[in-house]
N, C-alpha and C. Protein backbone atom coordinates (compact mmCIF):
# COMPACT_ATOMS: atom_id res chain seq x y z
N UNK A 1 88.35 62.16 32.22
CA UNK A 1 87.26 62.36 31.28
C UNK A 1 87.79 62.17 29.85
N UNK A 2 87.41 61.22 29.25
CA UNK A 2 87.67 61.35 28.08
C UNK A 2 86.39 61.82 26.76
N UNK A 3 85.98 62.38 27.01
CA UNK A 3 85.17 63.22 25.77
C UNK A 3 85.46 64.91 26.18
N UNK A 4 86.16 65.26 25.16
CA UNK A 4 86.59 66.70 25.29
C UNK A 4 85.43 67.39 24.78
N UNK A 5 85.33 68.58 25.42
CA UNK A 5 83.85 69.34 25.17
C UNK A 5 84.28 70.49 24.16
N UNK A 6 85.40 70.56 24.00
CA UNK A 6 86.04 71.38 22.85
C UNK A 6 87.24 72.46 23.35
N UNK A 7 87.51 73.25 22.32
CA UNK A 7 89.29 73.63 22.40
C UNK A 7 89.12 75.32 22.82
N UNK A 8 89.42 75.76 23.84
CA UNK A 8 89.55 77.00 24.38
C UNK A 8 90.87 77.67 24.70
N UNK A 9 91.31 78.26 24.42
CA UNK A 9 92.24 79.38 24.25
C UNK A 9 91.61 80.21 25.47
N UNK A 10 92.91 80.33 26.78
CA UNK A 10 92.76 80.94 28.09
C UNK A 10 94.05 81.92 28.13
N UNK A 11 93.84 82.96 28.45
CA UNK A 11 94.95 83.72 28.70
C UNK A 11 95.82 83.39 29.49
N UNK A 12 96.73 83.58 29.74
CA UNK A 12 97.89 82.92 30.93
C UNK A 12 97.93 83.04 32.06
N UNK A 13 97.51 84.72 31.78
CA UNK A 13 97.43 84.78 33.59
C UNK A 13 96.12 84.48 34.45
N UNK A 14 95.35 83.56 33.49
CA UNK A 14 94.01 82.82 34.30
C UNK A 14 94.64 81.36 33.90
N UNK A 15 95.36 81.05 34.64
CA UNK A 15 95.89 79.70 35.04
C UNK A 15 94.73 79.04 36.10
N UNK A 16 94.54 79.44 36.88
CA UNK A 16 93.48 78.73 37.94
C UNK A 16 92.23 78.19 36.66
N UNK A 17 91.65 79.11 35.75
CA UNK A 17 90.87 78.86 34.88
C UNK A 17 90.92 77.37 34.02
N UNK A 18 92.05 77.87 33.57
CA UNK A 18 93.16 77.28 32.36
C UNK A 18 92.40 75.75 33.09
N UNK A 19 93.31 75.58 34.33
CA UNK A 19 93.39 74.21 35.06
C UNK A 19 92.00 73.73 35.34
N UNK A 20 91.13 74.37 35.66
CA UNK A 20 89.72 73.74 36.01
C UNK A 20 88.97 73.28 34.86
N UNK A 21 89.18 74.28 33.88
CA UNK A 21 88.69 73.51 32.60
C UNK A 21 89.16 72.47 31.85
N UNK A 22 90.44 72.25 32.17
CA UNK A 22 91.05 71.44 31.42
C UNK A 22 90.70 69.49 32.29
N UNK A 23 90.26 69.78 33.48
CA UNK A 23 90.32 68.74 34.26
C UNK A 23 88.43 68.96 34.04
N UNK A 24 87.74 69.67 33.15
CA UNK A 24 86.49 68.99 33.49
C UNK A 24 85.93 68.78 31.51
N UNK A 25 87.39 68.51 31.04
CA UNK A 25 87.51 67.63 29.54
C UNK A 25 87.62 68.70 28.60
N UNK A 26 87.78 69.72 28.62
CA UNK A 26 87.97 70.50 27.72
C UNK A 26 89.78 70.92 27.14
N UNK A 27 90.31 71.01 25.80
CA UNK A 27 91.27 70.84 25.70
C UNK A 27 91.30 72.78 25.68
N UNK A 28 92.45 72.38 26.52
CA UNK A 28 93.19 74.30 27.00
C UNK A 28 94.47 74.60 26.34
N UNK A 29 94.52 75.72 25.62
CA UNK A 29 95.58 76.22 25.26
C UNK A 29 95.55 77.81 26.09
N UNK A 30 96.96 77.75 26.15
CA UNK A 30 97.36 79.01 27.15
C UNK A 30 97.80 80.23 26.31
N UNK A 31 97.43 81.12 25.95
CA UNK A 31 98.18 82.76 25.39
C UNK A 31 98.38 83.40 25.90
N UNK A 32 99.80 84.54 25.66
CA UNK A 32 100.09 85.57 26.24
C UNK A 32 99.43 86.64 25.55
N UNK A 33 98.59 87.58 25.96
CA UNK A 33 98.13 88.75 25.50
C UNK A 33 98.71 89.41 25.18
N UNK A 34 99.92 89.86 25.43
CA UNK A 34 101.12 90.95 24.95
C UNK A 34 101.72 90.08 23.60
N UNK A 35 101.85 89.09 23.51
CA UNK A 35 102.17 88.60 22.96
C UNK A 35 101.70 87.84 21.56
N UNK A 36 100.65 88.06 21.12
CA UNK A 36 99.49 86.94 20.87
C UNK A 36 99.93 86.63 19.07
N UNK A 37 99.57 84.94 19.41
CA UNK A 37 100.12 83.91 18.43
C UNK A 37 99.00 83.07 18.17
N UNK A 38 97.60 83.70 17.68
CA UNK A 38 96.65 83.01 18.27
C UNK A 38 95.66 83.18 17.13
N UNK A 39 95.04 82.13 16.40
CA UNK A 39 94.18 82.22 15.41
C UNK A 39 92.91 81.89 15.68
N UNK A 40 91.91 82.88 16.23
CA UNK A 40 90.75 82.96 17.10
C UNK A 40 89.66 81.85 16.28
N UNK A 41 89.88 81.70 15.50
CA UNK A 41 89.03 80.30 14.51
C UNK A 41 89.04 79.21 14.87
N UNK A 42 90.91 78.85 15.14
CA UNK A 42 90.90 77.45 15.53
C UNK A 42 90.39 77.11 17.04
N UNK A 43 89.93 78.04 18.17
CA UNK A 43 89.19 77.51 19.37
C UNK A 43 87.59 77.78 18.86
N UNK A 44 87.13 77.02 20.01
CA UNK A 44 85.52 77.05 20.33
C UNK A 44 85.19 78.45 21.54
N UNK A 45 86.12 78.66 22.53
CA UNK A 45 85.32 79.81 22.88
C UNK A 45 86.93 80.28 23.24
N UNK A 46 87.25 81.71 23.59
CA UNK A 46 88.66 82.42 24.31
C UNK A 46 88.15 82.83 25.10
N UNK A 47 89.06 82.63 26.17
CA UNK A 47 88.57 83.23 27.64
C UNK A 47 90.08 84.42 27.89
N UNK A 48 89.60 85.52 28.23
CA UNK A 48 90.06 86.72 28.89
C UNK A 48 90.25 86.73 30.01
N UNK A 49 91.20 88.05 30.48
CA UNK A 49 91.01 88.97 31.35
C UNK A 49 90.35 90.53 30.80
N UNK A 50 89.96 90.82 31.75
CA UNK A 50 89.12 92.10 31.47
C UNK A 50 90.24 93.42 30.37
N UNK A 51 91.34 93.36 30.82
CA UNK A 51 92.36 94.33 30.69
C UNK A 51 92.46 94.39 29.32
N UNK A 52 92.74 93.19 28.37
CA UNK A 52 93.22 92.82 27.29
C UNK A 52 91.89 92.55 26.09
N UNK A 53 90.56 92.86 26.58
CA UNK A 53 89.78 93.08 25.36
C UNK A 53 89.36 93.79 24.38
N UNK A 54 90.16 95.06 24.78
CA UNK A 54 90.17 95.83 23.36
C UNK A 54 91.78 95.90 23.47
N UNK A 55 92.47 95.66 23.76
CA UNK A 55 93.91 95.98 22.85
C UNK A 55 93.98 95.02 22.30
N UNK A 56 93.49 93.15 22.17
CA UNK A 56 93.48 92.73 21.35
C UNK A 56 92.33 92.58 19.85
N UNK A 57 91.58 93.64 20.25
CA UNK A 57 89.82 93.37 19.07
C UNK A 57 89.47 92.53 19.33
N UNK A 58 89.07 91.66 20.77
CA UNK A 58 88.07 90.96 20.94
C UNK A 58 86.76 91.79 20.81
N UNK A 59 86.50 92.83 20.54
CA UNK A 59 85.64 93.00 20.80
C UNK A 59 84.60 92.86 19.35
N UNK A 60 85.35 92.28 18.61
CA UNK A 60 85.04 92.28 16.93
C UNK A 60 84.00 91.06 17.29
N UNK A 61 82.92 90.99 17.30
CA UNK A 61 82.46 89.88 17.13
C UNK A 61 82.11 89.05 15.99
N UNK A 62 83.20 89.50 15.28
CA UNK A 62 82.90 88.78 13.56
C UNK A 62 83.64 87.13 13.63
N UNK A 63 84.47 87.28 15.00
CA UNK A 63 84.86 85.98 15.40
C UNK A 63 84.27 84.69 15.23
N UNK A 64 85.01 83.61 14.68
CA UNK A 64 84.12 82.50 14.79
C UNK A 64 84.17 82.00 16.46
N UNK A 65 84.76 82.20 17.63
CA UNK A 65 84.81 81.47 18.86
C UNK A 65 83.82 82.78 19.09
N UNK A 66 83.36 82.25 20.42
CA UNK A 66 82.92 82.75 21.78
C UNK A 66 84.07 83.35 22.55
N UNK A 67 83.85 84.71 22.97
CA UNK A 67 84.74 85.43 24.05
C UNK A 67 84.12 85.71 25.35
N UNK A 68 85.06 85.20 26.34
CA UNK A 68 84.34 85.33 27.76
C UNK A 68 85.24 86.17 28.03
N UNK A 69 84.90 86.73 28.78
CA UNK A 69 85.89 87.90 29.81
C UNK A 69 85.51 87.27 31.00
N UNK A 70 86.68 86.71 31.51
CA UNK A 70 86.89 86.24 32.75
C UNK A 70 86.92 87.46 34.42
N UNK A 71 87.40 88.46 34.21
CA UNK A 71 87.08 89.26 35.11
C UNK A 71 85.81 89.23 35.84
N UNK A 72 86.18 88.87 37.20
CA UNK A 72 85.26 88.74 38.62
C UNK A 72 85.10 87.45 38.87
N UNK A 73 85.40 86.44 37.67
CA UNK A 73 84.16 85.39 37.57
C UNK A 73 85.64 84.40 37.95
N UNK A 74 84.62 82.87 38.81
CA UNK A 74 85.60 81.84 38.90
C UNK A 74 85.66 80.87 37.76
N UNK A 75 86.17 80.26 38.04
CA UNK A 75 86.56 79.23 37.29
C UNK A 75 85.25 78.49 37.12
N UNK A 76 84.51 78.29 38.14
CA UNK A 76 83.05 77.51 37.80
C UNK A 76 82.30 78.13 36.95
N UNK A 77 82.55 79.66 37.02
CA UNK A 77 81.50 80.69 36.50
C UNK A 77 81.91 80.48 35.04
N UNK A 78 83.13 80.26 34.66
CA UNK A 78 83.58 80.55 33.28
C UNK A 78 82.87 79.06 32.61
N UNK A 79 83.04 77.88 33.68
CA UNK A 79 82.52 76.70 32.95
C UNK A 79 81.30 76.81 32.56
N UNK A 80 80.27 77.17 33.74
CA UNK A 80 79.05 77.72 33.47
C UNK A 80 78.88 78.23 31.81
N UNK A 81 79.63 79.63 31.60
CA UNK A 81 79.61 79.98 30.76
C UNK A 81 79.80 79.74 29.35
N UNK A 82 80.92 78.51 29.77
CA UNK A 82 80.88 77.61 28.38
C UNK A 82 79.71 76.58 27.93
N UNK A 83 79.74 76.26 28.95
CA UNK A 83 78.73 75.29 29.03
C UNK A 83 77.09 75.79 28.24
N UNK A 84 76.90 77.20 28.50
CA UNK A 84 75.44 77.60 28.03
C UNK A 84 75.66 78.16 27.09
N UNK A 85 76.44 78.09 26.25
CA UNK A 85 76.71 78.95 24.60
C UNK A 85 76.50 77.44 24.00
């Protein structure tokens, strides 16, 4: 696919995620949550795990991206989810 649908920031340990989106044109960057090196401006939406949304202030929605919390949901579900914002 070459038309990227835009730049998402996936947590690491949703690799299965990471990979499905990235193969249906969207450009993926991977973060460690313990770790985070991550300037929530430069993506279009961040995708989570459930664990890590308030120890990092996702929950600030003064954000310019979209935050999904990936918890329960597959990989289709998360596209879904990009897809309708």
């Amino acid at each position: 696919m070459t038309n990227k649908k835009g730049k998402i920031a996936v947590e690491q340990n949703l690799a299965p995620v990471a990979d499905y989106l990235a193969q249906q044109g969207y450009t993926v960057e991977k973060f460690n949550a313990s770790n985070m090196q991550l300037n929530k401006k430069d993506f279009d939406a961040l995708v989570i795990s459930g664990g890590s949304e308030n120890f990092l202030g996702f929950e600030n929605r003064t954000a310019t991206a979209n935050i999904i919390n990936a918890s329960g949901l597959s990989p289709e579900d998360v596209a879904r989810r990009l897809e309708s914002r």
